[in-house]
PDB file of N, CA and C in Angstrom:
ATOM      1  N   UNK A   1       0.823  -1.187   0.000  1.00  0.00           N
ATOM      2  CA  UNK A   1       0.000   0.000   0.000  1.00  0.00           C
ATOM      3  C   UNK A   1       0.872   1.257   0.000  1.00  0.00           C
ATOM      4  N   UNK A   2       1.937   1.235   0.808  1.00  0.00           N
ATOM      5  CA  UNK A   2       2.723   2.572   0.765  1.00  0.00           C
ATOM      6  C   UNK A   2       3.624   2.532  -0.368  1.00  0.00           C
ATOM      7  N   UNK A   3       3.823   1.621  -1.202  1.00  0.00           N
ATOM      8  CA  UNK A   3       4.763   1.462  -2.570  1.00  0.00           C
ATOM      9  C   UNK A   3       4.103   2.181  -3.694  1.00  0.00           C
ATOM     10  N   UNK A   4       2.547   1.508  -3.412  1.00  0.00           N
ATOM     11  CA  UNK A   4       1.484   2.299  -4.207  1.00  0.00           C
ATOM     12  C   UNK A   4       1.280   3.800  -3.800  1.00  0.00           C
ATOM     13  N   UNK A   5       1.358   4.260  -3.001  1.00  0.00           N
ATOM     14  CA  UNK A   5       1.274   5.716  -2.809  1.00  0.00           C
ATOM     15  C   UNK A   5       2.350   6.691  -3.098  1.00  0.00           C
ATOM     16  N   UNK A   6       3.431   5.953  -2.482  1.00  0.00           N
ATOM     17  CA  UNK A   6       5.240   6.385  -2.996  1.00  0.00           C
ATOM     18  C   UNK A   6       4.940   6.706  -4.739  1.00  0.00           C
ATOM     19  N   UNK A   7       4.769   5.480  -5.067  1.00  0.00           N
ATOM     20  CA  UNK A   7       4.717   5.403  -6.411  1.00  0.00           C
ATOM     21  C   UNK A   7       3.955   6.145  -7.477  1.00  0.00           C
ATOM     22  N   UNK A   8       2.881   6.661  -6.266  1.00  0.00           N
ATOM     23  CA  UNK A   8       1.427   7.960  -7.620  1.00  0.00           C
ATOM     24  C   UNK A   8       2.256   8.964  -7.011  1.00  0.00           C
ATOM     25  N   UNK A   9       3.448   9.476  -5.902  1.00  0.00           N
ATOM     26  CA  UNK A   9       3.619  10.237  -5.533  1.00  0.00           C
ATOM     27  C   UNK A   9       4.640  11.255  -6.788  1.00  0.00           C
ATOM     28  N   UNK A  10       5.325  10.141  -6.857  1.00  0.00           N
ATOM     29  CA  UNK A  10       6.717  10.251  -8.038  1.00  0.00           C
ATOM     30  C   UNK A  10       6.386  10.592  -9.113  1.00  0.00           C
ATOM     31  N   UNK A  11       4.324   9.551  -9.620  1.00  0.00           N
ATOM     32  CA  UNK A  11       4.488   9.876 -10.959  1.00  0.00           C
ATOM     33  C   UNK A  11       3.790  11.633 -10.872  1.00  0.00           C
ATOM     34  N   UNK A  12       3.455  12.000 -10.070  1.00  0.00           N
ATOM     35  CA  UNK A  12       3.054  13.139 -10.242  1.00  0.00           C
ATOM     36  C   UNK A  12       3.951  14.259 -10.180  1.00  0.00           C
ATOM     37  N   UNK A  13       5.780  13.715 -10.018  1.00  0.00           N
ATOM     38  CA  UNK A  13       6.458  14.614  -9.845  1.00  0.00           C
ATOM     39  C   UNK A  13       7.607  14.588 -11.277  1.00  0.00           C
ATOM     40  N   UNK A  14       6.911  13.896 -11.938  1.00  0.00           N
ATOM     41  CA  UNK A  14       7.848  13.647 -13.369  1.00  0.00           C
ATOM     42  C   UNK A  14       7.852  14.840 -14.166  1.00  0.00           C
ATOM     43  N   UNK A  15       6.119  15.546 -14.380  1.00  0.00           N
ATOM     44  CA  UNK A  15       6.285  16.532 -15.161  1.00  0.00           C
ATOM     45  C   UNK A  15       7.116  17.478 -14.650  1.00  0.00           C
ATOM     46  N   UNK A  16       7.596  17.702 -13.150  1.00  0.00           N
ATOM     47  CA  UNK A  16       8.353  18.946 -12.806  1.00  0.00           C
ATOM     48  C   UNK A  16       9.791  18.490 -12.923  1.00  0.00           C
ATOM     49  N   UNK A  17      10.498  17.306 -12.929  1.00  0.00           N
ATOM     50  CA  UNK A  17      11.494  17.180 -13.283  1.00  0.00           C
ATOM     51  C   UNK A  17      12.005  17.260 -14.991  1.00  0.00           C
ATOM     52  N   UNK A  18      10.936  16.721 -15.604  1.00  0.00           N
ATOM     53  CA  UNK A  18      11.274  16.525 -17.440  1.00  0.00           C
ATOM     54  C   UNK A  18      10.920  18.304 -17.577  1.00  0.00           C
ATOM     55  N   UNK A  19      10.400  18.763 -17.007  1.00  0.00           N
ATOM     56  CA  UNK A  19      10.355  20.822 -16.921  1.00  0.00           C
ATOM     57  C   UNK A  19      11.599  21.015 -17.018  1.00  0.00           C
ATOM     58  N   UNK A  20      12.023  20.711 -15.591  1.00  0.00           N
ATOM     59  CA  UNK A  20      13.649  21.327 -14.862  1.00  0.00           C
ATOM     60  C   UNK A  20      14.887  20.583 -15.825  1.00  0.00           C
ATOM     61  N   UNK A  21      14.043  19.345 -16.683  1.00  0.00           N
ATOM     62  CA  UNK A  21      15.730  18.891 -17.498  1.00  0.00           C
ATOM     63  C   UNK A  21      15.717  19.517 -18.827  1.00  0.00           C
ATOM     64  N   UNK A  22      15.403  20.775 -19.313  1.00  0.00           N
ATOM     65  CA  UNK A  22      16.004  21.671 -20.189  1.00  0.00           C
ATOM     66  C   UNK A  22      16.506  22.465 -19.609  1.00  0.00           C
ATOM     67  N   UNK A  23      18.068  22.868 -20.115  1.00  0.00           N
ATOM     68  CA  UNK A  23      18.621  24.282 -20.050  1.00  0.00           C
ATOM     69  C   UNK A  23      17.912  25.599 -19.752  1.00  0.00           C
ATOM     70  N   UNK A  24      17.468  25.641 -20.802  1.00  0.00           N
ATOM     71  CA  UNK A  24      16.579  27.256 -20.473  1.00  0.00           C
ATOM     72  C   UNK A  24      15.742  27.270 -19.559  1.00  0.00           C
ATOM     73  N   UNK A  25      15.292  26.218 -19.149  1.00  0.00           N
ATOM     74  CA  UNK A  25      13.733  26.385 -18.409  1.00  0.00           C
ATOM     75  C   UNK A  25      13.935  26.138 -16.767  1.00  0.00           C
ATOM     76  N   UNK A  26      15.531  25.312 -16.881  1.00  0.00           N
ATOM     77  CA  UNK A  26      16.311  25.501 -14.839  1.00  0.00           C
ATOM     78  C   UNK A  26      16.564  26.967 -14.962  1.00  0.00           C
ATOM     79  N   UNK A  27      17.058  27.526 -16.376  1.00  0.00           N
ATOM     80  CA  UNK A  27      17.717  28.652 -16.297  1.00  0.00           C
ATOM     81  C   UNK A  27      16.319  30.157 -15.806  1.00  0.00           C
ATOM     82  N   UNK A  28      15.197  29.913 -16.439  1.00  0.00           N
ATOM     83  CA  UNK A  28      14.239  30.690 -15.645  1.00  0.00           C
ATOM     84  C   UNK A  28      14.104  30.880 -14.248  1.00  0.00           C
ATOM     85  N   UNK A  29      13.555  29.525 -14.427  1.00  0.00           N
ATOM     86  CA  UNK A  29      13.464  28.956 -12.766  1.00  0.00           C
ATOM     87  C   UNK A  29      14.743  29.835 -11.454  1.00  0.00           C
ATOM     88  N   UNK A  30      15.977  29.809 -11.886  1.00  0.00           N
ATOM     89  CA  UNK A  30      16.751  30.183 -11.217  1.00  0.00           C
ATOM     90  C   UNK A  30      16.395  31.391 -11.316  1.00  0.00           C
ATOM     91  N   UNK A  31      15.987  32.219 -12.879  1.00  0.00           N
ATOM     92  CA  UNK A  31      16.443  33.823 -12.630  1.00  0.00           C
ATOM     93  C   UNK A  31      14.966  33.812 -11.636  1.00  0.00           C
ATOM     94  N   UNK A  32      14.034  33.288 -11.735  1.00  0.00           N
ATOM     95  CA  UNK A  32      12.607  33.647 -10.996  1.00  0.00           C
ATOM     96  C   UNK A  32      12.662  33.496  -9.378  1.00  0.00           C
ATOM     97  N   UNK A  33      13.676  31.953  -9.043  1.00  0.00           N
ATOM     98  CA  UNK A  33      14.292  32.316  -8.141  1.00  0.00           C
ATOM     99  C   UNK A  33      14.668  33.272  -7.431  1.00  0.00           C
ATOM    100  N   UNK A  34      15.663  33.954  -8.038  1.00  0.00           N
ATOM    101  CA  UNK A  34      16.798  34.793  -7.628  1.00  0.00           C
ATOM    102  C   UNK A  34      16.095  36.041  -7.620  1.00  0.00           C
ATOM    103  N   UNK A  35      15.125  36.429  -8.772  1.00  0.00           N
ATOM    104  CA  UNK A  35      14.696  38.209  -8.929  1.00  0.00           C
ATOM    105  C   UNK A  35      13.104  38.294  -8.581  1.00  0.00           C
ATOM    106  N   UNK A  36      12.812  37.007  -8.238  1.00  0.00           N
ATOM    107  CA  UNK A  36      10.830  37.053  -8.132  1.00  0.00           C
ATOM    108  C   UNK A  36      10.547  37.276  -8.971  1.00  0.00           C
ATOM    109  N   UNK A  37       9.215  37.754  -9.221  1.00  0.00           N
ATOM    110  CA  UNK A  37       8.200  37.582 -10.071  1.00  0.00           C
ATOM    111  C   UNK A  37       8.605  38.644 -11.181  1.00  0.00           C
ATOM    112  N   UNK A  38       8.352  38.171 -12.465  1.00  0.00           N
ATOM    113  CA  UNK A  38       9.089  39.131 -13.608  1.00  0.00           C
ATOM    114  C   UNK A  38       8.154  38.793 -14.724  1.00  0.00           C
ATOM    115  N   UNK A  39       8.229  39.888 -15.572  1.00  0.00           N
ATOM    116  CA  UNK A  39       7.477  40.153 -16.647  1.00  0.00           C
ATOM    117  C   UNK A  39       8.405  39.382 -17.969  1.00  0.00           C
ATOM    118  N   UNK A  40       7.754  39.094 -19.051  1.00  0.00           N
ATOM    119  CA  UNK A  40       8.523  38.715 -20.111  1.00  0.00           C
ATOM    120  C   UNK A  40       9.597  39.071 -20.762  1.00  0.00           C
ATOM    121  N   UNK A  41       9.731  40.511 -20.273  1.00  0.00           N
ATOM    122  CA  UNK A  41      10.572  41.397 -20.911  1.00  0.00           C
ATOM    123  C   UNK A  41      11.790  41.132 -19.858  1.00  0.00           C
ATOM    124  N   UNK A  42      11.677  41.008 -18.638  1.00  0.00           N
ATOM    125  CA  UNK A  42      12.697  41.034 -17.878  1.00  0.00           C
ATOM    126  C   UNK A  42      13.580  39.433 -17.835  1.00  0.00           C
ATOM    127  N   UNK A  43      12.388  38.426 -18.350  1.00  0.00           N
ATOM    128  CA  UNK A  43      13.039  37.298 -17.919  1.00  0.00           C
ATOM    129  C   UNK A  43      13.575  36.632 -19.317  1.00  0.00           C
ATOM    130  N   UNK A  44      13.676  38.152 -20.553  1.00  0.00           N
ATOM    131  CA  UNK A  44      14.281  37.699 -21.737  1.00  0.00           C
ATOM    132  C   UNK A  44      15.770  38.521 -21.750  1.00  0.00           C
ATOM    133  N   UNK A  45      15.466  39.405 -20.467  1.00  0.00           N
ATOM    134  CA  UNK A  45      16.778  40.408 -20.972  1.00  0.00           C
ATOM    135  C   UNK A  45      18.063  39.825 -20.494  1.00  0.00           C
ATOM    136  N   UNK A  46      19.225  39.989 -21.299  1.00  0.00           N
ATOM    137  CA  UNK A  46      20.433  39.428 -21.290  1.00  0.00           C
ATOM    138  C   UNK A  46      20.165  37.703 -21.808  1.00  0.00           C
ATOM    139  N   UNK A  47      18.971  37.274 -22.005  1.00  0.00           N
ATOM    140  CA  UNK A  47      19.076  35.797 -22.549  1.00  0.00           C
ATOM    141  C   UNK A  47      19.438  35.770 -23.892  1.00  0.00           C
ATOM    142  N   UNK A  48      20.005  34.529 -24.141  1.00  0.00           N
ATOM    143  CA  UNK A  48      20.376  34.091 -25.758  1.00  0.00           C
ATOM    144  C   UNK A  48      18.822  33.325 -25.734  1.00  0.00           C
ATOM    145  N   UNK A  49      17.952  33.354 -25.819  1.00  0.00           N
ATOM    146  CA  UNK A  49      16.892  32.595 -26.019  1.00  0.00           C
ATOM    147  C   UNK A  49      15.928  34.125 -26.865  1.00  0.00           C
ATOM    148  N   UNK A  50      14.886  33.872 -27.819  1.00  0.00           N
ATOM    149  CA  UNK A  50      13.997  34.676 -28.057  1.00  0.00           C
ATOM    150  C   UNK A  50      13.055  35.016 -27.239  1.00  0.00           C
ATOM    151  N   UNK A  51      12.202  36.011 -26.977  1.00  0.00           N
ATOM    152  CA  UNK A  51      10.748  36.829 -26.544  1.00  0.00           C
ATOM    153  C   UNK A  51      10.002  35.108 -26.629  1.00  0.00           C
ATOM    154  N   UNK A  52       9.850  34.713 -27.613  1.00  0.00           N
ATOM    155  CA  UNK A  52       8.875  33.494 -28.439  1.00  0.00           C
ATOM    156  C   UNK A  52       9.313  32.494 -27.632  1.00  0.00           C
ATOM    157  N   UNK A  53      10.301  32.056 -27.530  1.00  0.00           N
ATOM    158  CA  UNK A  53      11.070  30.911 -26.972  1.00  0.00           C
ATOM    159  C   UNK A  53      10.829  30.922 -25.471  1.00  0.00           C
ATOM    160  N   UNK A  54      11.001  32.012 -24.884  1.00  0.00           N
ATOM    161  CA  UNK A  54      10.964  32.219 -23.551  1.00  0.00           C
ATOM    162  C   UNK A  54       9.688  32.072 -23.144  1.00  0.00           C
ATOM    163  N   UNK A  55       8.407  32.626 -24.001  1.00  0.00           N
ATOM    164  CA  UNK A  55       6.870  32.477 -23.823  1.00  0.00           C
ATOM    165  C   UNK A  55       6.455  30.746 -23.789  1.00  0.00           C
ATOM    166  N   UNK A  56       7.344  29.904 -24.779  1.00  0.00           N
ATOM    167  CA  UNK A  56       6.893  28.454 -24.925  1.00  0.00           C
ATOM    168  C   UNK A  56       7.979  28.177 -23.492  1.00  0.00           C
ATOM    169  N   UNK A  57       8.705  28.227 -23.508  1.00  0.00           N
ATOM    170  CA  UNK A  57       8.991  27.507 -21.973  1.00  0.00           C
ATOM    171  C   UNK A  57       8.461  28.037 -20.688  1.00  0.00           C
ATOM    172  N   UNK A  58       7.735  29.029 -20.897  1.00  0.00           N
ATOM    173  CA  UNK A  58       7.187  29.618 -19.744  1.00  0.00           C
ATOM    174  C   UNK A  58       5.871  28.995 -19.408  1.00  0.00           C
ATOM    175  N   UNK A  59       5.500  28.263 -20.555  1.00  0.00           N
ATOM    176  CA  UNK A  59       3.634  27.365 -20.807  1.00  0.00           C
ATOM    177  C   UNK A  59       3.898  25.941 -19.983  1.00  0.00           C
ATOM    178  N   UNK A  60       5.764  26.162 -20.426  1.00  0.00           N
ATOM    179  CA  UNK A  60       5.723  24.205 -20.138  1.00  0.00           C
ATOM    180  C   UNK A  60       5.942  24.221 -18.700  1.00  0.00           C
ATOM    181  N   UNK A  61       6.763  25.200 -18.283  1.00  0.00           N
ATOM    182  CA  UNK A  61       6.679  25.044 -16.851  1.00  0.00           C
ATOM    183  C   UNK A  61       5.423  25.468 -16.296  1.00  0.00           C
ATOM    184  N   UNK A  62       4.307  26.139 -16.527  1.00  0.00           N
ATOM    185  CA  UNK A  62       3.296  26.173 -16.224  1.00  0.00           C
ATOM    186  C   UNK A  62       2.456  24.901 -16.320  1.00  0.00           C
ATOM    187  N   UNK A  63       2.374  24.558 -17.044  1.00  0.00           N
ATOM    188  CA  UNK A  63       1.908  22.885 -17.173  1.00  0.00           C
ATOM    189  C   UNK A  63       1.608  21.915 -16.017  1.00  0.00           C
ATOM    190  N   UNK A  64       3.716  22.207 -15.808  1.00  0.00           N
ATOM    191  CA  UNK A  64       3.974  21.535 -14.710  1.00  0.00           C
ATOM    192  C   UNK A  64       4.064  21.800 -13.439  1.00  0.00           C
ATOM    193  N   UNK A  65       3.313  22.465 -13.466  1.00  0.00           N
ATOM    194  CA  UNK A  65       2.741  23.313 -11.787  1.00  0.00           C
ATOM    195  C   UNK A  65       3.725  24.245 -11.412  1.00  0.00           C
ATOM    196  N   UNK A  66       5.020  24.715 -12.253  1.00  0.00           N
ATOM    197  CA  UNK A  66       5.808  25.254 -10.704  1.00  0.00           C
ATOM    198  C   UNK A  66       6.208  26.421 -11.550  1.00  0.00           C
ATOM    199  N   UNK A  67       5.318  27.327 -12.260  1.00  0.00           N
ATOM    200  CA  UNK A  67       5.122  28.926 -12.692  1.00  0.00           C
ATOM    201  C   UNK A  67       3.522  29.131 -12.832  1.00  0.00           C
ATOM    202  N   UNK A  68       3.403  30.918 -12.578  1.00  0.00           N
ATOM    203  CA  UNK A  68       1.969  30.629 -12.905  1.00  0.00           C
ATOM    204  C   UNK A  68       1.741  32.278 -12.832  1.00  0.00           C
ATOM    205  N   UNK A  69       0.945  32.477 -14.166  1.00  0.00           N
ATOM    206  CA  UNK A  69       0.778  34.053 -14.284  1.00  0.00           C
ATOM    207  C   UNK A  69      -0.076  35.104 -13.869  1.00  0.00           C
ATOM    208  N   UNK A  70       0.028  36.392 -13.841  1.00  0.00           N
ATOM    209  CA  UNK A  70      -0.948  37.347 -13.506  1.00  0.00           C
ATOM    210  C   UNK A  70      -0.461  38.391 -14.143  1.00  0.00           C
ATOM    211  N   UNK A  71      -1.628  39.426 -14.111  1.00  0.00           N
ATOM    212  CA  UNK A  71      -1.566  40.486 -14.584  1.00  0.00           C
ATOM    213  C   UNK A  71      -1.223  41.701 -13.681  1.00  0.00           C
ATOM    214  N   UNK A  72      -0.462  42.859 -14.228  1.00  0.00           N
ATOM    215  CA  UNK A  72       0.144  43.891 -13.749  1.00  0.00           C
ATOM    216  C   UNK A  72      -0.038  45.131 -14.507  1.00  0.00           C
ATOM    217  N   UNK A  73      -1.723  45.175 -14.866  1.00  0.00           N
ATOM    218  CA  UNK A  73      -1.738  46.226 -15.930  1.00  0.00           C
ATOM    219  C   UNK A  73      -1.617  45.855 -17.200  1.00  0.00           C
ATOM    220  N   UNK A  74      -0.779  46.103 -18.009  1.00  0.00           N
ATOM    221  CA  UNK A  74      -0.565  45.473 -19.426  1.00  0.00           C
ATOM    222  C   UNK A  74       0.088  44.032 -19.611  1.00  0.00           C
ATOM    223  N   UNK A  75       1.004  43.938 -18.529  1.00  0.00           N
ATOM    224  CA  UNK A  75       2.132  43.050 -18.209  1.00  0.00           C
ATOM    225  C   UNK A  75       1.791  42.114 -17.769  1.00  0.00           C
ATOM    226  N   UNK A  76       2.094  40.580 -18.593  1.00  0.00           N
ATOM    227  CA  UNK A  76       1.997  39.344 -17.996  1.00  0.00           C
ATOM    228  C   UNK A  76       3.196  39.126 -16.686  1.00  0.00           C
ATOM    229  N   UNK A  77       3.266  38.962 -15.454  1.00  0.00           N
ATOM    230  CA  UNK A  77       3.993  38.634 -14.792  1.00  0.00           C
ATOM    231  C   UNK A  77       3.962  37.012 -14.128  1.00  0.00           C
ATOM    232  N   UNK A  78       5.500  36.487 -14.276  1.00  0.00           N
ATOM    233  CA  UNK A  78       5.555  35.016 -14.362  1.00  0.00           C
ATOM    234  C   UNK A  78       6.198  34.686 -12.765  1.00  0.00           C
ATOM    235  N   UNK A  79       5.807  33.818 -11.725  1.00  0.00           N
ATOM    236  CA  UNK A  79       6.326  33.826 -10.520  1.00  0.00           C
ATOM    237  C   UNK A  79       5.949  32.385 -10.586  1.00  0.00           C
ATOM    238  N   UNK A  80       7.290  31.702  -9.470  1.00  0.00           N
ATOM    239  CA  UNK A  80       7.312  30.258  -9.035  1.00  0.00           C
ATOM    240  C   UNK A  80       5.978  29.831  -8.216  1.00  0.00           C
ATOM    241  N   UNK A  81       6.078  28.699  -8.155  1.00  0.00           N
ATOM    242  CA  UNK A  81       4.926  28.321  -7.095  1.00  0.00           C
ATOM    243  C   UNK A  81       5.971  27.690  -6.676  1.00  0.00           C
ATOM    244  N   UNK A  82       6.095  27.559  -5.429  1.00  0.00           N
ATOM    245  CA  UNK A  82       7.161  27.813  -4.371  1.00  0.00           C
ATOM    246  C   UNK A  82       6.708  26.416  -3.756  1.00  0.00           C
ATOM    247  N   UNK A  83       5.086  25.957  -3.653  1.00  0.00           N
ATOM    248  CA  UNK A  83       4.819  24.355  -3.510  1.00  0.00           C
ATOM    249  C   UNK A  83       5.326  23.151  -3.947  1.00  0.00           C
ATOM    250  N   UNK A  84       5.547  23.239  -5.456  1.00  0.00           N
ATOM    251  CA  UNK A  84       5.691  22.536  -6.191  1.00  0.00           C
ATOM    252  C   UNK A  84       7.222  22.398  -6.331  1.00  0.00           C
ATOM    253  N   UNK A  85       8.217  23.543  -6.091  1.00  0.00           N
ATOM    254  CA  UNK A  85       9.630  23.113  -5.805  1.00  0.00           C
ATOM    255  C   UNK A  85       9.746  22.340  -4.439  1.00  0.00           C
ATOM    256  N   UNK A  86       8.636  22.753  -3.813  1.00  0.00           N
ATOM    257  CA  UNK A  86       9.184  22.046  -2.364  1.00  0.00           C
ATOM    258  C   UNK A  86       8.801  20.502  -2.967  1.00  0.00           C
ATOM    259  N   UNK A  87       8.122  20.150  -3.190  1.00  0.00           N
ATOM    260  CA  UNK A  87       7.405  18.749  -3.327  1.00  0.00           C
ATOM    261  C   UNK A  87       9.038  18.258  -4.145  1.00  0.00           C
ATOM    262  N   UNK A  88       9.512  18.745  -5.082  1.00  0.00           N
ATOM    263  CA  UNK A  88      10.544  18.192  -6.227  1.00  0.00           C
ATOM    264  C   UNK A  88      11.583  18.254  -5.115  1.00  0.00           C
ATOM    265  N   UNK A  89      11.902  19.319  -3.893  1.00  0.00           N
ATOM    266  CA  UNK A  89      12.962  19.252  -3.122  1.00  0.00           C
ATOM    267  C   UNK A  89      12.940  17.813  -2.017  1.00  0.00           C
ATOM    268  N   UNK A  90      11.451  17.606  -1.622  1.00  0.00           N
ATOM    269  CA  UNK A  90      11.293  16.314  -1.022  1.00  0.00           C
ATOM    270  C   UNK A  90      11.177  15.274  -1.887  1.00  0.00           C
ATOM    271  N   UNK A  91      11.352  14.448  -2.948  1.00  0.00           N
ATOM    272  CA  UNK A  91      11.753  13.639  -3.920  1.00  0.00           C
ATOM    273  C   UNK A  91      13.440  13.410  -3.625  1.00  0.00           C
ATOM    274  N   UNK A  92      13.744  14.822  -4.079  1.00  0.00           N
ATOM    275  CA  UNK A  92      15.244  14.653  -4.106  1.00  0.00           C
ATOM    276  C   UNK A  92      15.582  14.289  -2.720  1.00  0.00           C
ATOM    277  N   UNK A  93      15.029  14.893  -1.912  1.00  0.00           N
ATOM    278  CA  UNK A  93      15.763  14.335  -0.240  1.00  0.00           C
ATOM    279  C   UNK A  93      15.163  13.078   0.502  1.00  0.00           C
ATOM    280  N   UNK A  94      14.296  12.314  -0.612  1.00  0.00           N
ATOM    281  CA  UNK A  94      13.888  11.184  -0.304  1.00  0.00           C
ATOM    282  C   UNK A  94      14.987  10.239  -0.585  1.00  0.00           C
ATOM    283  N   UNK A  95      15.236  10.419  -1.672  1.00  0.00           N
ATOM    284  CA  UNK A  95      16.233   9.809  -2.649  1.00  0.00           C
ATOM    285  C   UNK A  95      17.473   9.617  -2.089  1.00  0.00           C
ATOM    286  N   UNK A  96      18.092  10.925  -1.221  1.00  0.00           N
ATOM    287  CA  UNK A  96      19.296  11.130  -0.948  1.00  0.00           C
ATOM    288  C   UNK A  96      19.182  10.134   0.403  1.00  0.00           C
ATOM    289  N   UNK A  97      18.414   9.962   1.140  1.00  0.00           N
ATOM    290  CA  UNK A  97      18.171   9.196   2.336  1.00  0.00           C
ATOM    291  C   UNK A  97      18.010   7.772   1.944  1.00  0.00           C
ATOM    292  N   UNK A  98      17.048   7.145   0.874  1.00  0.00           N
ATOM    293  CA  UNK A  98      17.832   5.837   0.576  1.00  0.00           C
ATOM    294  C   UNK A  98      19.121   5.423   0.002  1.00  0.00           C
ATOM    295  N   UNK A  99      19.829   6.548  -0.401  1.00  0.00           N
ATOM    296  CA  UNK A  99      21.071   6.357  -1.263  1.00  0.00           C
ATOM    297  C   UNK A  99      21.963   6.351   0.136  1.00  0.00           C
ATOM    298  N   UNK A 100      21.419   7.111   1.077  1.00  0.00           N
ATOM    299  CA  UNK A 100      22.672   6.998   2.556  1.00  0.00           C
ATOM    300  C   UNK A 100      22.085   5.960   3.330  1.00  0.00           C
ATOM    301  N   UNK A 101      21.160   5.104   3.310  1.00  0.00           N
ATOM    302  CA  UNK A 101      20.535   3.727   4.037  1.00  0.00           C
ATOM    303  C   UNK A 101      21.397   2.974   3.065  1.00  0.00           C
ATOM    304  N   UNK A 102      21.664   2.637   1.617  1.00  0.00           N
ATOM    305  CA  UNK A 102      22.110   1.864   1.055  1.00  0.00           C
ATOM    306  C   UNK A 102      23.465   1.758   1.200  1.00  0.00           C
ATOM    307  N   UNK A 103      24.150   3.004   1.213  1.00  0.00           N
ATOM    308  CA  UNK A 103      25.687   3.242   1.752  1.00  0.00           C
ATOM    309  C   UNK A 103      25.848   2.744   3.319  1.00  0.00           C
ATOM    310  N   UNK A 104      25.201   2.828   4.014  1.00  0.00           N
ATOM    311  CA  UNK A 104      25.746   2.550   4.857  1.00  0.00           C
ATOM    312  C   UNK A 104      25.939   1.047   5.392  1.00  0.00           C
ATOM    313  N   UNK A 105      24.644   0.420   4.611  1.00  0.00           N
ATOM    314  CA  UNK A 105      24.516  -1.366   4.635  1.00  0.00           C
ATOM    315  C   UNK A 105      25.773  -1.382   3.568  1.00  0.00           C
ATOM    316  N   UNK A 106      26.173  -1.000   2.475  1.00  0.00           N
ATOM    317  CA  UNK A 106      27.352  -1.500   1.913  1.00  0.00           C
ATOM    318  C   UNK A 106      28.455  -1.293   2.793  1.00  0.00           C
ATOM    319  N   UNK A 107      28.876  -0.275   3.535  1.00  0.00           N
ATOM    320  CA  UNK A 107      29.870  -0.217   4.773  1.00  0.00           C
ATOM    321  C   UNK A 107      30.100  -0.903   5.615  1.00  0.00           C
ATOM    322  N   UNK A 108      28.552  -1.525   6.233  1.00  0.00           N
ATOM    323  CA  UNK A 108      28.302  -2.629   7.046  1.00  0.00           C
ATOM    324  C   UNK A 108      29.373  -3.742   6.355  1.00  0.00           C
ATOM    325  N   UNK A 109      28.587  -4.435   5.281  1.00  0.00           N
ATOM    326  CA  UNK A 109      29.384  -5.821   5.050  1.00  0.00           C
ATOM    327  C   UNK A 109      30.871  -5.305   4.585  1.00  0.00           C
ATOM    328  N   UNK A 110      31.406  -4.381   4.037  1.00  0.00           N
ATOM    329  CA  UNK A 110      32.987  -4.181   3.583  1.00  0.00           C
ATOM    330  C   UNK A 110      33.921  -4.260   4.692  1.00  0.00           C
ATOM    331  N   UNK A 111      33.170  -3.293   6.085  1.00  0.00           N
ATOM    332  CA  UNK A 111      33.982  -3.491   6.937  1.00  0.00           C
ATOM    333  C   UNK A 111      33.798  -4.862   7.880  1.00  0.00           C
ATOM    334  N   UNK A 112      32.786  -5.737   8.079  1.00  0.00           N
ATOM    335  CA  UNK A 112      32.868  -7.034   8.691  1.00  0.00           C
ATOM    336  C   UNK A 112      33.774  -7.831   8.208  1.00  0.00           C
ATOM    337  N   UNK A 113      33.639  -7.686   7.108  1.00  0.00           N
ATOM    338  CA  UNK A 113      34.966  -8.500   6.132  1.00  0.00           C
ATOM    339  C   UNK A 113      35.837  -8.246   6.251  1.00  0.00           C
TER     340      UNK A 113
END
């Protein structure tokens, strides 16, 4: 029962990882990170990516739960959902905790031996 729940847990966290595994679209993420909530214009300036380009990766991470827009007057403004990294940050620190349960049973038998 909890393999089954683990398991709808993960698949619901795929779309935010296959998001985060393009270049450009960690590379938002970080500037949205780093500067908050920003308009199109800001989260194209200094990029090698187009206005166009930046609008289609801005849909896909919307998709995948972890951007999401509003208005500012004329201005679309694009901000994280700050939920949905946490959920991808507990995956990863799930992960990292069976990878240090597994290390440490391999330590177990190397050093009995």
């Amino acid at each position: 029962m909890a393999r089954k729940s683990a398991r709808r847990r993960l698949a619901g966290a795929v779309p935010v990882f296959a998001a985060l595994g393009d270049e450009t679209r960690l590379a938002i993420v970080g500037r949205l990170c780093r500067g908050g909530p920003m308009s199109i214009a800001g989260l194209t300036e200094g990029a090698t990516v187009t206005r166009q380009a930046v609008t289609k990766h801005l849909r896909t991470l919307e998709e995948a739960g972890l951007v999401r827009s509003g208005r500012a007057g004329r201005e679309c403004i694009w901000e994280l959902r700050q939920n949905r990294l946490g959920e991808a940050k507990r995956y990863l620190d799930q992960i990292s905790d069976q990878w240090d349960v597994a290390i440490d049973r391999l330590r177990a038998i190397v050093e009995k031996d």
